[in-house]
C-alpha atoms as a PDB file:
ATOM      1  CA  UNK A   1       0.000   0.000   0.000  1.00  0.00           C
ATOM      2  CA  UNK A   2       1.218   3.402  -0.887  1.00  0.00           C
ATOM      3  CA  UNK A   3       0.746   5.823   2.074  1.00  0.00           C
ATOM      4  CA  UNK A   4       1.157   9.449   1.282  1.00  0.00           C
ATOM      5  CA  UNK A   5       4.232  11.168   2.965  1.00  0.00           C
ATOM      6  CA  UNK A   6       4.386  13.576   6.115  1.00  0.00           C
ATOM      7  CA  UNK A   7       6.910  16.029   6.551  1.00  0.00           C
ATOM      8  CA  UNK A   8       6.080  18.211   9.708  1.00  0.00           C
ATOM      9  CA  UNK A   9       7.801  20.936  11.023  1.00  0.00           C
ATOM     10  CA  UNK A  10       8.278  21.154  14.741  1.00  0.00           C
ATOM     11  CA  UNK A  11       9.587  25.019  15.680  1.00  0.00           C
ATOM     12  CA  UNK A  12       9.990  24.257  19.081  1.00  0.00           C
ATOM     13  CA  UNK A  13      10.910  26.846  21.223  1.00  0.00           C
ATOM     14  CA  UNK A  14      12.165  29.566  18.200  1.00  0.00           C
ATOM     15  CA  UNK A  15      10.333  32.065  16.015  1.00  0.00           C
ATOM     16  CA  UNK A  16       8.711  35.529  17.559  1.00  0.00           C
ATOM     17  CA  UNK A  17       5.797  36.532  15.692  1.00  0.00           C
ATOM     18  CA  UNK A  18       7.710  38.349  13.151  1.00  0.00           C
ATOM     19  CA  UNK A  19       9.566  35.692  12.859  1.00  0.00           C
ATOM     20  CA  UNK A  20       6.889  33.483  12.305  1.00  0.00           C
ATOM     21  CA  UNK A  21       4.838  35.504   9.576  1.00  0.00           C
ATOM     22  CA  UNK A  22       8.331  35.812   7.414  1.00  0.00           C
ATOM     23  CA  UNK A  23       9.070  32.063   7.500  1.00  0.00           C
ATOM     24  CA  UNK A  24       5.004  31.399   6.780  1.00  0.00           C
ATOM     25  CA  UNK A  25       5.468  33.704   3.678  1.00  0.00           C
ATOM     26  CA  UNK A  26       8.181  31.923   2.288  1.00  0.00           C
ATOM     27  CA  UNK A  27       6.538  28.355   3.237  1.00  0.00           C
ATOM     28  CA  UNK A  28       3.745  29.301   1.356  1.00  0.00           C
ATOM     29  CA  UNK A  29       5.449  29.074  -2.013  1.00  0.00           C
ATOM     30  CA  UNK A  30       6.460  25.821  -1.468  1.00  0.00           C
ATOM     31  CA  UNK A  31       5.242  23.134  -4.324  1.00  0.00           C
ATOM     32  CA  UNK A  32       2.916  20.439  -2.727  1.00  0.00           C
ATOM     33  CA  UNK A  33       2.558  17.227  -4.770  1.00  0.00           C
ATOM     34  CA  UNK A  34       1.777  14.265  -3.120  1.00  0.00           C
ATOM     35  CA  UNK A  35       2.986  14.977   0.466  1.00  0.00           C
ATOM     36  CA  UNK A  36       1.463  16.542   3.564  1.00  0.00           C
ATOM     37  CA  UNK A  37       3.050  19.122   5.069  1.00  0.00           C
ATOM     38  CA  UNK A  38       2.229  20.570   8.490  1.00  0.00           C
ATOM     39  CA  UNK A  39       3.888  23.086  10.942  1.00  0.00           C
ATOM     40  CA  UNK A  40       3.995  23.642  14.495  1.00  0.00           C
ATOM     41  CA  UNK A  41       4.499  26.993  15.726  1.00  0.00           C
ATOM     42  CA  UNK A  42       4.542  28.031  19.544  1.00  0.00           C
ATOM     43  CA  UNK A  43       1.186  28.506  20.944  1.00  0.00           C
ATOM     44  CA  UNK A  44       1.812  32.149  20.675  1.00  0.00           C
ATOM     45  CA  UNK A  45       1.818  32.165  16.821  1.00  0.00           C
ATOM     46  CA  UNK A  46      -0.400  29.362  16.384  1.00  0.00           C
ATOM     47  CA  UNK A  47      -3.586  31.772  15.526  1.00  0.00           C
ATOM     48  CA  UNK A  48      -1.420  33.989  13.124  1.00  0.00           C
ATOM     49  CA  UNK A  49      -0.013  30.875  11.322  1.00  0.00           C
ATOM     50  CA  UNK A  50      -3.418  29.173  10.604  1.00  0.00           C
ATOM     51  CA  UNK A  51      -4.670  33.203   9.261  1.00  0.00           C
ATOM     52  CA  UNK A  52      -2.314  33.120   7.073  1.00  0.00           C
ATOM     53  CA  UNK A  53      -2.120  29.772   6.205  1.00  0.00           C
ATOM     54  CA  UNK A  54      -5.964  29.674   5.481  1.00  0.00           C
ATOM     55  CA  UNK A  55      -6.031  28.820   1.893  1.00  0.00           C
ATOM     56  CA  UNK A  56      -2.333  26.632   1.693  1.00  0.00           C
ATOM     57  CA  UNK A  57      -2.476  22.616   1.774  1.00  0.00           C
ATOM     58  CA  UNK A  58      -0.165  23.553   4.933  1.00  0.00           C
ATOM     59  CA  UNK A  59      -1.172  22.209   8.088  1.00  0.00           C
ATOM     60  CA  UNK A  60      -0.977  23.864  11.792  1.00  0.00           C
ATOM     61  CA  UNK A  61      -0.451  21.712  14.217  1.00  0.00           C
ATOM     62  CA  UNK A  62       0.351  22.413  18.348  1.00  0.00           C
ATOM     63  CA  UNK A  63       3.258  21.551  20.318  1.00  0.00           C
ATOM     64  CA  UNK A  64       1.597  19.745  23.120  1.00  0.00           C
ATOM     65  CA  UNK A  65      -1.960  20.334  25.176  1.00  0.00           C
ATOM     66  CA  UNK A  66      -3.207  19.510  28.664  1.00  0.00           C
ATOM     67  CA  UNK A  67      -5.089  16.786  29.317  1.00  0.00           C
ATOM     68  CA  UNK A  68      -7.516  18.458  31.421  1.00  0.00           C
ATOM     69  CA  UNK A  69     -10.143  20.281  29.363  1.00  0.00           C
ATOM     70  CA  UNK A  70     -10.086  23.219  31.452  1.00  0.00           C
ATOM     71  CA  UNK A  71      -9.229  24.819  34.836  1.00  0.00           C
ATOM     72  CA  UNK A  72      -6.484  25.645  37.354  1.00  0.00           C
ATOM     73  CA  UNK A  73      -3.761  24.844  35.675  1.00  0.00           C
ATOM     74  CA  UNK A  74      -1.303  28.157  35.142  1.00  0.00           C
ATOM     75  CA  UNK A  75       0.497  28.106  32.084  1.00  0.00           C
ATOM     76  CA  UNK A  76      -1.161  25.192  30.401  1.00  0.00           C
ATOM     77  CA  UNK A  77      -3.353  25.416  26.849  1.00  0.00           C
ATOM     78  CA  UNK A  78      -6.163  23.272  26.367  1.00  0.00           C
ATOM     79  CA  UNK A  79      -7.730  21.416  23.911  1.00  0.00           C
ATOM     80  CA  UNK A  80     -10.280  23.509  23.515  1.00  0.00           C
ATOM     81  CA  UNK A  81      -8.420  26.811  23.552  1.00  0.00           C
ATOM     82  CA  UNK A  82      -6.428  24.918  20.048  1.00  0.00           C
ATOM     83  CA  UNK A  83      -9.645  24.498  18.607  1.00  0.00           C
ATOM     84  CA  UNK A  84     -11.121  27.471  19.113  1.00  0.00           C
ATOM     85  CA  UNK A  85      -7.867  29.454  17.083  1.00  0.00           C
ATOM     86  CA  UNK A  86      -8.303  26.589  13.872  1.00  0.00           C
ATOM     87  CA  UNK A  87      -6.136  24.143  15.357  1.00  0.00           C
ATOM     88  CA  UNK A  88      -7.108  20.161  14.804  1.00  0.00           C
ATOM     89  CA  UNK A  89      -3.812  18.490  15.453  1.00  0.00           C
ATOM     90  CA  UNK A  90      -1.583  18.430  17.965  1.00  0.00           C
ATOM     91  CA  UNK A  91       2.179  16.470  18.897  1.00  0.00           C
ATOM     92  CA  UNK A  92       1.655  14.506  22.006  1.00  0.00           C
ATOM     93  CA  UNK A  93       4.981  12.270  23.820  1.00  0.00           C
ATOM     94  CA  UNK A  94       7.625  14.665  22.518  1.00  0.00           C
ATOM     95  CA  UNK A  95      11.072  13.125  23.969  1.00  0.00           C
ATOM     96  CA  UNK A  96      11.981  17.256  25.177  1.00  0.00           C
ATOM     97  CA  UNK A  97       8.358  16.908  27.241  1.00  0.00           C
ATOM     98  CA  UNK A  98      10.068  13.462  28.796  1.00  0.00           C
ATOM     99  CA  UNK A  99      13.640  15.309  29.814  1.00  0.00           C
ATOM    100  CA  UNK A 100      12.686  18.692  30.723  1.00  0.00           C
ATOM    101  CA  UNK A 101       9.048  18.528  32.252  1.00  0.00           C
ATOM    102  CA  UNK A 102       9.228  15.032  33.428  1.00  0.00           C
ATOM    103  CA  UNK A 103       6.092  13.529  31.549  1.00  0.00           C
ATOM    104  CA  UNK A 104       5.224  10.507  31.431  1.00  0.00           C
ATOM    105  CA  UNK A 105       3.417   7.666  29.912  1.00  0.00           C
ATOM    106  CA  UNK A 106       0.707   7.770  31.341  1.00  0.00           C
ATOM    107  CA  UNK A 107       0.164  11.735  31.257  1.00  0.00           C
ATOM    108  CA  UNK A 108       0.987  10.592  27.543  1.00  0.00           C
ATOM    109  CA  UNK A 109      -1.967   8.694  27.256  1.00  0.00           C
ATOM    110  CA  UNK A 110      -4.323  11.158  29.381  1.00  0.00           C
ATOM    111  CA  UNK A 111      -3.618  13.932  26.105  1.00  0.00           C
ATOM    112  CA  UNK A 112      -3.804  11.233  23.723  1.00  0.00           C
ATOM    113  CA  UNK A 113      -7.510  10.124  24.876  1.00  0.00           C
ATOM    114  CA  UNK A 114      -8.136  13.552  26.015  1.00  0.00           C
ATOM    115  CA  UNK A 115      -7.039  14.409  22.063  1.00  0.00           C
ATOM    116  CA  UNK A 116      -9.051  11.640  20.412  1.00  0.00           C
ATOM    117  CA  UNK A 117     -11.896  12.441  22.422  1.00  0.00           C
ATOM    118  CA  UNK A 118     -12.231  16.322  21.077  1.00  0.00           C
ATOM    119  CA  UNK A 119     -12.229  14.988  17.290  1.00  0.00           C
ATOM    120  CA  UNK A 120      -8.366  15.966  17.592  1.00  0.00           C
ATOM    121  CA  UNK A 121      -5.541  14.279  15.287  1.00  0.00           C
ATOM    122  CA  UNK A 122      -2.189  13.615  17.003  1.00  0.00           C
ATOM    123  CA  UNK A 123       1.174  13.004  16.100  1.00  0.00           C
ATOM    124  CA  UNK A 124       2.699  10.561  19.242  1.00  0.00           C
ATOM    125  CA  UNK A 125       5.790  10.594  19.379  1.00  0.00           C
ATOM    126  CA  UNK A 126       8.138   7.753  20.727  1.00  0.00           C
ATOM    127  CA  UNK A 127      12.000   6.926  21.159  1.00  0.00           C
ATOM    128  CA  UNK A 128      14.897   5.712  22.912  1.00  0.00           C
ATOM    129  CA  UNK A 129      17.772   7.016  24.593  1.00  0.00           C
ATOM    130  CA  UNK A 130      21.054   5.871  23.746  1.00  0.00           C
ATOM    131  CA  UNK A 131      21.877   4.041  26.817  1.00  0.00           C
ATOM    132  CA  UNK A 132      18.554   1.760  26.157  1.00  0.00           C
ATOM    133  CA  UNK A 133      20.009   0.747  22.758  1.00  0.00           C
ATOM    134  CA  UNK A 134      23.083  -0.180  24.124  1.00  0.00           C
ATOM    135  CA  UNK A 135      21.459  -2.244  26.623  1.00  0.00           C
ATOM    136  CA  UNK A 136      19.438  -3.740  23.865  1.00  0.00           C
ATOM    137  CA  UNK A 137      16.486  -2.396  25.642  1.00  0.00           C
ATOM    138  CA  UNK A 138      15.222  -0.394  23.211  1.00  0.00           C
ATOM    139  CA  UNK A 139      12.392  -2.444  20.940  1.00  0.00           C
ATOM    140  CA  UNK A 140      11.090  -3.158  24.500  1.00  0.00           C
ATOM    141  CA  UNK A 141      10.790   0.642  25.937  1.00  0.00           C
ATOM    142  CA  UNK A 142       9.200   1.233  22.494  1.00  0.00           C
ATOM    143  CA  UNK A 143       6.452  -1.265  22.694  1.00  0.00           C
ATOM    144  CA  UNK A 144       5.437   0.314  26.402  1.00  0.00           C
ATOM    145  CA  UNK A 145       5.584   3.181  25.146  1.00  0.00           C
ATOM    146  CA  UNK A 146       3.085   2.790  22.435  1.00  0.00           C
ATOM    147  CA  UNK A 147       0.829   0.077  24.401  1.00  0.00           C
ATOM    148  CA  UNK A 148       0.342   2.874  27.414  1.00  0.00           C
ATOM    149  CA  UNK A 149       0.123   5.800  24.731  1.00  0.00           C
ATOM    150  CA  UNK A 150      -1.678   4.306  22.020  1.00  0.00           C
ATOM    151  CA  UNK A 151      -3.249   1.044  22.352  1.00  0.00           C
ATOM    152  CA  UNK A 152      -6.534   1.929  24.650  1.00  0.00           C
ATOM    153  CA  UNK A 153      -7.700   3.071  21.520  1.00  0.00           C
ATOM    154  CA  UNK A 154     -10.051   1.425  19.000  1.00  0.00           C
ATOM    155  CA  UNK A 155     -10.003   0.714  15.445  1.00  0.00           C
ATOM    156  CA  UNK A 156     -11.504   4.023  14.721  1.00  0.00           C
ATOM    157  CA  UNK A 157      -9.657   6.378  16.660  1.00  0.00           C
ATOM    158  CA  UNK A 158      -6.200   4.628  16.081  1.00  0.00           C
ATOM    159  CA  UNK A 159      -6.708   5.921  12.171  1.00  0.00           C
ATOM    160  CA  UNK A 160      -6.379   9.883  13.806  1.00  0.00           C
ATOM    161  CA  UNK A 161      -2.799   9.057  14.755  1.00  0.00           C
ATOM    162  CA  UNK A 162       0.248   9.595  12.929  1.00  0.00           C
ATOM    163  CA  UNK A 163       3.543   7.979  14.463  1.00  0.00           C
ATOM    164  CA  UNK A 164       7.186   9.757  14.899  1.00  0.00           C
ATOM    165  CA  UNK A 165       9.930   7.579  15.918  1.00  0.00           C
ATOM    166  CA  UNK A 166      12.657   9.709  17.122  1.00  0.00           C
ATOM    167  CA  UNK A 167      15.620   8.237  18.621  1.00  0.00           C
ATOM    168  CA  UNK A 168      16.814  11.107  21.321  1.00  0.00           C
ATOM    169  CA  UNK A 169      20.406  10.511  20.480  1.00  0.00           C
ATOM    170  CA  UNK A 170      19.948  11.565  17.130  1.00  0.00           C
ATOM    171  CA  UNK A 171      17.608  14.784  17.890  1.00  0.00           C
ATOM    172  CA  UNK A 172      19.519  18.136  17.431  1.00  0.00           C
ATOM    173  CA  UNK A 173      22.999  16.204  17.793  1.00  0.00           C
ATOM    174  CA  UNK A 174      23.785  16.174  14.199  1.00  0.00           C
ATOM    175  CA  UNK A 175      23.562  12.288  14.475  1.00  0.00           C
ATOM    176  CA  UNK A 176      21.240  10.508  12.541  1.00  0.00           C
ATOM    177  CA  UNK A 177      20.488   6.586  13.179  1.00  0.00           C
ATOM    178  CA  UNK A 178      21.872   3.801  10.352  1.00  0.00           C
ATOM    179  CA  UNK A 179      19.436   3.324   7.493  1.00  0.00           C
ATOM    180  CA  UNK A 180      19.302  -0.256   8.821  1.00  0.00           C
ATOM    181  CA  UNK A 181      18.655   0.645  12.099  1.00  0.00           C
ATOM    182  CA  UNK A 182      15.615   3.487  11.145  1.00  0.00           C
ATOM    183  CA  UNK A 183      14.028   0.847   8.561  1.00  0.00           C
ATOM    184  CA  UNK A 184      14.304  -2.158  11.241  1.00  0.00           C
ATOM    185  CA  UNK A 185      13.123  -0.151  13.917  1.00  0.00           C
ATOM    186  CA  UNK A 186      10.096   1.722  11.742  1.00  0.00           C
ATOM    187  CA  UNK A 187       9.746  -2.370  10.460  1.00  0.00           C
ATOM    188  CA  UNK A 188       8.770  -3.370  14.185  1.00  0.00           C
ATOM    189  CA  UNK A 189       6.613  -0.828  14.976  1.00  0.00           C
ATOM    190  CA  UNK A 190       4.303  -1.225  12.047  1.00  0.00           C
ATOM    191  CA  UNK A 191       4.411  -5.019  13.175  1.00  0.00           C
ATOM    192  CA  UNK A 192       3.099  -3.704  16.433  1.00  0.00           C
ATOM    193  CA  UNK A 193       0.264  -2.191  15.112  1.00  0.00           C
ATOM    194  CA  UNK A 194      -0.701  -5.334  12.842  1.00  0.00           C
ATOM    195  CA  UNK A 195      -0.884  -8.025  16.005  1.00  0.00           C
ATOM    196  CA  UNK A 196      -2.604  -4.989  17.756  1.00  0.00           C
ATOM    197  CA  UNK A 197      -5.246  -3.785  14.855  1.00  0.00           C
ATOM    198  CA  UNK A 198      -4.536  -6.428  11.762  1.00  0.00           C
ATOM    199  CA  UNK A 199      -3.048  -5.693   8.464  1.00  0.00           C
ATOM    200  CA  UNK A 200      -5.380  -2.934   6.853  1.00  0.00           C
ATOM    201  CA  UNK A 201      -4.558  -0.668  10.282  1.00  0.00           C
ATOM    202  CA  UNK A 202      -0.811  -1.569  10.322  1.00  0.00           C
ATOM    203  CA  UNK A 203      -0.682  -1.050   6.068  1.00  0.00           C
ATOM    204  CA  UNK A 204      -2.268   2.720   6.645  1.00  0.00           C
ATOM    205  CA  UNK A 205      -0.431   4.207   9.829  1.00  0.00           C
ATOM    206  CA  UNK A 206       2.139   6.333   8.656  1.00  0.00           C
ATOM    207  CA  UNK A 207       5.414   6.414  10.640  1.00  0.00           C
ATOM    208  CA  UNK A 208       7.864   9.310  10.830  1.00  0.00           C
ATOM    209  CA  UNK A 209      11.606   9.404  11.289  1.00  0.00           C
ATOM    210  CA  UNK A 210      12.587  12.237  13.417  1.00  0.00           C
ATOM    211  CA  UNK A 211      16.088  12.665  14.132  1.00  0.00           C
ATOM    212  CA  UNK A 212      18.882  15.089  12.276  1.00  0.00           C
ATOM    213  CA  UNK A 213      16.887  14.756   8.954  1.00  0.00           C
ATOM    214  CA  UNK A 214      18.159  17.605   6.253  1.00  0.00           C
ATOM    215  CA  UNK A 215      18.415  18.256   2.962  1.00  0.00           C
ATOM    216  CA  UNK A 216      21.583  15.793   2.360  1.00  0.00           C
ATOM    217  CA  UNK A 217      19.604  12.854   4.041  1.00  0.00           C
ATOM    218  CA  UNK A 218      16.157  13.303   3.684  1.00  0.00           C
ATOM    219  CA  UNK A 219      15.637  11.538   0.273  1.00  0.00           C
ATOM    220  CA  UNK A 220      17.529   8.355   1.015  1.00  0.00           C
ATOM    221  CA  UNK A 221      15.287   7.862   4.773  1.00  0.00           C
ATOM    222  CA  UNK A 222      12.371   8.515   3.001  1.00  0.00           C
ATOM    223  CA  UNK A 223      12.832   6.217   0.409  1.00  0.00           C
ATOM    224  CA  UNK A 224      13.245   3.547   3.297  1.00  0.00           C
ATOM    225  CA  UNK A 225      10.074   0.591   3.161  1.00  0.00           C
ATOM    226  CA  UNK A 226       8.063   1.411   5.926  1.00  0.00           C
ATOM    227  CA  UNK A 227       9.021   4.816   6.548  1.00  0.00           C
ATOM    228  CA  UNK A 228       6.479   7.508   5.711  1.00  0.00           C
ATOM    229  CA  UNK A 229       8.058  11.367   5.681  1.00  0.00           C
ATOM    230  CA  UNK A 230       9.732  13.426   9.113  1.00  0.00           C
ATOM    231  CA  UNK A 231       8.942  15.050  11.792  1.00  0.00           C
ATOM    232  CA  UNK A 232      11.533  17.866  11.190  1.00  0.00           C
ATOM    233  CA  UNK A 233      13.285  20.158  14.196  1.00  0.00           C
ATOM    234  CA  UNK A 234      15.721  22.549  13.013  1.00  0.00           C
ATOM    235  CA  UNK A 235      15.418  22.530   9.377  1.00  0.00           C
ATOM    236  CA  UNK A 236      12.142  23.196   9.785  1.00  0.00           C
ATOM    237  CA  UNK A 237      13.160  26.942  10.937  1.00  0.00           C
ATOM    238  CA  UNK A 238      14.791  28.071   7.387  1.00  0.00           C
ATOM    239  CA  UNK A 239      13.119  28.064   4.168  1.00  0.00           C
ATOM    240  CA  UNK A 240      15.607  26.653   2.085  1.00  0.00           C
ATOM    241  CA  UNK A 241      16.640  23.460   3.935  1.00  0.00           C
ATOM    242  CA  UNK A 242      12.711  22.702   4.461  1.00  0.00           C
ATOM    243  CA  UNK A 243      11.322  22.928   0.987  1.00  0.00           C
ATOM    244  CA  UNK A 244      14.030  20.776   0.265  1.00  0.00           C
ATOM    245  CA  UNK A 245      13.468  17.961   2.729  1.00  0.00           C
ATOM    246  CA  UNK A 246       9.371  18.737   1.412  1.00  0.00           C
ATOM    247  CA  UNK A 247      10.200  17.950  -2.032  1.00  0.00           C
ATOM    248  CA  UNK A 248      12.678  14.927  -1.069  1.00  0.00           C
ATOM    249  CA  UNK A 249       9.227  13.298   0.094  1.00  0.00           C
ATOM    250  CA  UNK A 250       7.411  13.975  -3.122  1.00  0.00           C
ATOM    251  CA  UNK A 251      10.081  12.182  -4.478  1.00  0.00           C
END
């Protein structure tokens, strides 16, 4: 089965407004063929980007989201508050939400149901350390971490998820993982989701390598099997490198 190819932008922490609108302007002019492309600004540009962004193919997508609806909770943005500014997907298990904030699991799976539950799309992200693949421990911490993220849901709501394996040694080091190792890691995930759902599920998930992918690599991971497009960090943030690593996945 062909599945059409993702390449998402995370901004992370970067980008004032100004910032923002500039890059958005450029992105804008960027040739869509057969791939999806999606960016997510900070929750402070979030409303600009989907104004502007209101006729592109581009999708807006949030950082992260409570899993409370509403509430005392200082500093937090809810699911509805993304809604209500145009805002339908969001990137839930991000391995900087695991380091610096100390979530969890199961707070993972609270925003995913939470997420499903509001007609929400997420991307869930998943991934090792490096000290769990050198322990060999690694296909095990990323089956937990998709059965306690991802598996309470049903056949239904498992189609409104999108996958990103990142290994965390390879985020913003300038490392990327062995084509072997991204296409026999991407391999046993999908053969997760086919004991879990069957074959049609496990044919249609897309799956998303995040980790150092740029314009010299992009073409060659995404030509992998059973890898479907990137979730991008810090190529995402100039114009040149990401319309490249856009139009490596329309191949």
């Amino acid at each position: 089965m062909k599945r059409k190819k993702i390449v998402a932008g995370n901004w992370k922490m970067n980008m004032t407004n100004d910032e923002s609108v500039n890059l958005i302007e450029e992105l804008k002019q960027i040739s869509i063929n057969d791939v999806d492309v999606k960016i997510a600004p900070s929750f402070t540009n979030l409303n600009k980007a989907v104004s502007l962004l209101g006729s592109s193919e581009i999708e807006v997508v949030a950082q992260n989201v409570h899993f409370e609806e509403r509430g005392a909770f200082t500093g937090e943005i809810s699911i509805e508050m993304l809604k209500s500014v145009g805002v339908n997907s969001v990137i839930i298990g991000h391995s900087e939400r695991r380091k610096y904030f100390n979530e969890n699991d199961f707070i993972f799976s609270k925003k995913t149901k939470t997420a499903i539950d509001n007609s929400v799309n997420i991307i869930f992200c998943i991934g090792e350390e490096l000290s769990d693949r050198e322990k060999g421990n690694h296909f095990e911490l990323i089956k937990n971490q998709i059965i306690s993220g991802l598996f309470g849901l049903d056949m239904q709501q498992i189609k409104n998820v999108v996958v990103a394996y990142e290994p965390v040694w390879a985020i913003g080091t300038g490392k990327t993982a062995e084509n072997h190792q991204i296409q026999e890691m991407h391999e046993y995930i999908r053969k997760l989701f086919n004991d879990k759902y069957g074959s049609d599920i496990s044919q249609q998930i897309r799956i998303l390598y995040g980790g150092s992918v740029k314009p010299n690599n992009a073409e060659e991971i995404f030509s992998l099997k059973d890898v479907d497009g990137g979730l991008i960090g810090g190529a995402s943030l100039n114009f040149s490198d990401f319309n490249a690593i856009v139009q490596a996945a329309n191949g």
